[in-house]
Protein backbone atom coordinates (compact mmCIF):
# COMPACT_ATOMS: atom_id res chain seq x y z
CA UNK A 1 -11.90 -10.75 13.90
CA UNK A 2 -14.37 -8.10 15.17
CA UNK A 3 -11.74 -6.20 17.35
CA UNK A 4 -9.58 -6.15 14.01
CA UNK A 5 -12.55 -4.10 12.01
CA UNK A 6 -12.74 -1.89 15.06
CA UNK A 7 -9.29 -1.51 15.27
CA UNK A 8 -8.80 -0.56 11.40
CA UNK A 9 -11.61 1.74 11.59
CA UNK A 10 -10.34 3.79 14.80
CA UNK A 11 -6.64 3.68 13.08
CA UNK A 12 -8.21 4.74 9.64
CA UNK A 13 -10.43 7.61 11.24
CA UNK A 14 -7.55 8.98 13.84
CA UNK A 15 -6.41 12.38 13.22
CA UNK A 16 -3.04 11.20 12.69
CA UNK A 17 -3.59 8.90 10.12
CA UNK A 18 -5.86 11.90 8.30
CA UNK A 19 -3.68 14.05 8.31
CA UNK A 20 -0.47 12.60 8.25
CA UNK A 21 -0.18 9.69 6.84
CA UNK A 22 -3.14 9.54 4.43
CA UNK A 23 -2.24 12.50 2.33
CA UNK A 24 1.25 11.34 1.79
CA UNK A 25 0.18 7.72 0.55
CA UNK A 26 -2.75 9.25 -1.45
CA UNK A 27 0.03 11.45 -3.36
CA UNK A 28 2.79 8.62 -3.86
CA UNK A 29 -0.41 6.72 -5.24
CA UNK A 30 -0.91 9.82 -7.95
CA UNK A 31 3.20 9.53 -8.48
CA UNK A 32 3.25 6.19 -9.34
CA UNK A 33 0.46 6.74 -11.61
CA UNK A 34 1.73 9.43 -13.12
CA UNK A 35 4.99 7.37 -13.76
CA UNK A 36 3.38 4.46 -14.96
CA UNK A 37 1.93 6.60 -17.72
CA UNK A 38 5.11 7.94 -18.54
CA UNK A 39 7.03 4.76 -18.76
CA UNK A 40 3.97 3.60 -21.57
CA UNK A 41 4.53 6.79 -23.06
CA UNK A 42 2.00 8.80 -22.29
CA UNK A 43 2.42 12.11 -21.16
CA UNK A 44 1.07 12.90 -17.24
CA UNK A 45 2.10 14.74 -14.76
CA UNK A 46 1.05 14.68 -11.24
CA UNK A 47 0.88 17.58 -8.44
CA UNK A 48 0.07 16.86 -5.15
CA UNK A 49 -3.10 13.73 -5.00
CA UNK A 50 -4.17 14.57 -8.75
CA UNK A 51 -2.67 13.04 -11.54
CA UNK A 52 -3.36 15.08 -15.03
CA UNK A 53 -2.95 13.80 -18.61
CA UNK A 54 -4.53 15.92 -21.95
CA UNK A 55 -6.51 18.00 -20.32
CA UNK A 56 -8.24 15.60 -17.52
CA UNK A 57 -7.23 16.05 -13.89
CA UNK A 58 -8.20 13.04 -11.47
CA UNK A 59 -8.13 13.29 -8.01
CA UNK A 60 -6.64 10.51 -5.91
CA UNK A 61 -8.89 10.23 -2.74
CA UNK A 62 -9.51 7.72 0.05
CA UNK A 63 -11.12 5.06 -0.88
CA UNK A 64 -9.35 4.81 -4.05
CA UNK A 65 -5.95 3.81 -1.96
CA UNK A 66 -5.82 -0.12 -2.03
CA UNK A 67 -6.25 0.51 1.73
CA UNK A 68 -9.28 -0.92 2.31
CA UNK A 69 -8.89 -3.98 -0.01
CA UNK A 70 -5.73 -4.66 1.85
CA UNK A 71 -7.26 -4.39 5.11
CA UNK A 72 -9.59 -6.85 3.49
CA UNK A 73 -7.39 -8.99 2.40
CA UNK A 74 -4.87 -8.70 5.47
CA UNK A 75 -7.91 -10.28 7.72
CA UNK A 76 -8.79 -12.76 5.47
CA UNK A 77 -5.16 -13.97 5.88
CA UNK A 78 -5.05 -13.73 9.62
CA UNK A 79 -8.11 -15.78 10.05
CA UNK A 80 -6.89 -18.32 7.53
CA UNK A 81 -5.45 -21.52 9.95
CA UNK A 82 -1.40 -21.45 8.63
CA UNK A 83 1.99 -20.82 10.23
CA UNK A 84 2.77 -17.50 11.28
CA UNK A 85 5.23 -16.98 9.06
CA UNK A 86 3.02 -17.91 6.01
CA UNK A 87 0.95 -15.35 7.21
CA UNK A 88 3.24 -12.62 7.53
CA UNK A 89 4.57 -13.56 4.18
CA UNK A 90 1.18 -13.00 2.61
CA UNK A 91 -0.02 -10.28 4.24
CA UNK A 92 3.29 -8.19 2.69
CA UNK A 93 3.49 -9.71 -0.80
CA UNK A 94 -0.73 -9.42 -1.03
CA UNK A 95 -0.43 -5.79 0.26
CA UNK A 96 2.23 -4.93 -1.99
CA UNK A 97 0.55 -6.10 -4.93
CA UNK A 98 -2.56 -4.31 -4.29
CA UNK A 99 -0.49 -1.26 -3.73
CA UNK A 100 0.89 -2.30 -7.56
CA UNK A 101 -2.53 -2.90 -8.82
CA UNK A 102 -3.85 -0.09 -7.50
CA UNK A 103 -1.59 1.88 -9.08
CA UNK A 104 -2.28 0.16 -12.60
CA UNK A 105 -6.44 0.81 -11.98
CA UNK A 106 -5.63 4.77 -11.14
CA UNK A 107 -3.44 5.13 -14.31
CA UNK A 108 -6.15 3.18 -16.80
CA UNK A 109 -8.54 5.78 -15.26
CA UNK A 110 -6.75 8.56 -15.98
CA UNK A 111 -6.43 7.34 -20.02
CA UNK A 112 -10.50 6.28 -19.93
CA UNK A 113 -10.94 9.78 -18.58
CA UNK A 114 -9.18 11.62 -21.09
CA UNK A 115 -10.15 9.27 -24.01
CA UNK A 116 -13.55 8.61 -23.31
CA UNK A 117 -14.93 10.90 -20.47
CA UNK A 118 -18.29 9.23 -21.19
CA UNK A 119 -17.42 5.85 -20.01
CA UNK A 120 -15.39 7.21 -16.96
CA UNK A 121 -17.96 6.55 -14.64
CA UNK A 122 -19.13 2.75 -15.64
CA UNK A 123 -14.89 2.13 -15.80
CA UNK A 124 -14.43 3.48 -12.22
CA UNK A 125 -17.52 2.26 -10.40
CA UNK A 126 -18.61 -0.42 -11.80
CA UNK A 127 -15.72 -2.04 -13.41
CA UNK A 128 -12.89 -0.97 -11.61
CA UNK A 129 -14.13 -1.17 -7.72
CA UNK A 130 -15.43 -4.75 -8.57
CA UNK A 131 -12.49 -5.79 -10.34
CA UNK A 132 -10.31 -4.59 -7.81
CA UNK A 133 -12.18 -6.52 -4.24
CA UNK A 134 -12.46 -9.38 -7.03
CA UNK A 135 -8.27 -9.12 -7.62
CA UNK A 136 -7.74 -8.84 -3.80
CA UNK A 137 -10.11 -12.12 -3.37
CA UNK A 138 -8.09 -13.92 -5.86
CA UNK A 139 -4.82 -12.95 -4.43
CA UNK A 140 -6.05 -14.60 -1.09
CA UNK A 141 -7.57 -18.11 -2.75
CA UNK A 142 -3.95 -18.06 -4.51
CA UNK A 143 -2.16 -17.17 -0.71
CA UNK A 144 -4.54 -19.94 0.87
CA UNK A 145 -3.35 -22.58 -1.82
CA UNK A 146 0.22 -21.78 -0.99
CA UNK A 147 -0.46 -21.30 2.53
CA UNK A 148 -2.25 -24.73 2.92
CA UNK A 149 0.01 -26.94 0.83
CA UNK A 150 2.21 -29.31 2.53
CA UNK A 151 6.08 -27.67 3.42
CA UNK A 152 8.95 -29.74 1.53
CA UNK A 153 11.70 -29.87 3.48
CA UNK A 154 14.78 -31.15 2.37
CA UNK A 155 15.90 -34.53 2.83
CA UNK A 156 19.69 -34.96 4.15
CA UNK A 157 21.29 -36.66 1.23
């Protein structure tokens, strides 16, 4: 489990993933925000890793990427005792909703920001971080369930 932290962290620090991949995924995150918004009707517009909507401009930055909760959540799956397969399976439906709640936590920050600027803060640090480890924990007791119950296979008739 150790070597896996290590290995994140040297993957997560490389120059490549810096600059190349990180900037890209920090912008699609500030897209599908941006979208989101639109789809609920409310007008945003995004440019780059900020995401903008009547007259407040947030900036999408690591840390606020879903990457480290689905690290998080990836190695708690791993270590979990299940089938391969149940594994794989969870690590790319828990990452991808992550990704998808993620997504929903940036776009209700950009509305508390513009709305009420003065509760910004509380709503980001101490409401949305903890809400968001706290989703990614209950996405894994939900995978271990799954993961743990007995396989029904089907009977020849």
């Amino acid at each position: 489990m150790g070597a896996l932290v290590v290995l994140y962290g040297l993957a997560t620090t490389s120059a490549f993933f810096q600059g190349g991949l990180l900037p890209g995924h920090l912008e699609m995150n500030a897209r599908a925000a941006a979208a989101l918004l639109g789809l609920l009707s409310v007008e945003a517009a995004a440019s780059g890793n900020l995401v903008g909507l009547a007259g407040f401009r947030l900036e999408v930055v690591r840390g606020c990427d879903a990457l480290d909760a689905g690290a998080f959540f990836s190695a708690a799956v791993v270590a979990f005792p299940a089938p391969l397969l149940r594994k794989a399976a969870g690590v790319a439906a828990g990452f991808a909703a992550l990704l998808a709640i993620n997504v929903v936590r940036i776009a209700l920050l950009c509305v508390v920001g513009s709305w009420r600027p003065d509760l910004f803060r509380v709503v980001h640090v101490e409401v949305g971080q903890v809400s968001f480890v706290l989703c990614a924990f209950l996405l894994w007791v939900a995978w271990a369930r799954w993961a743990a119950s007995p396989r029904t296979v089907p009977r020849p008739a």
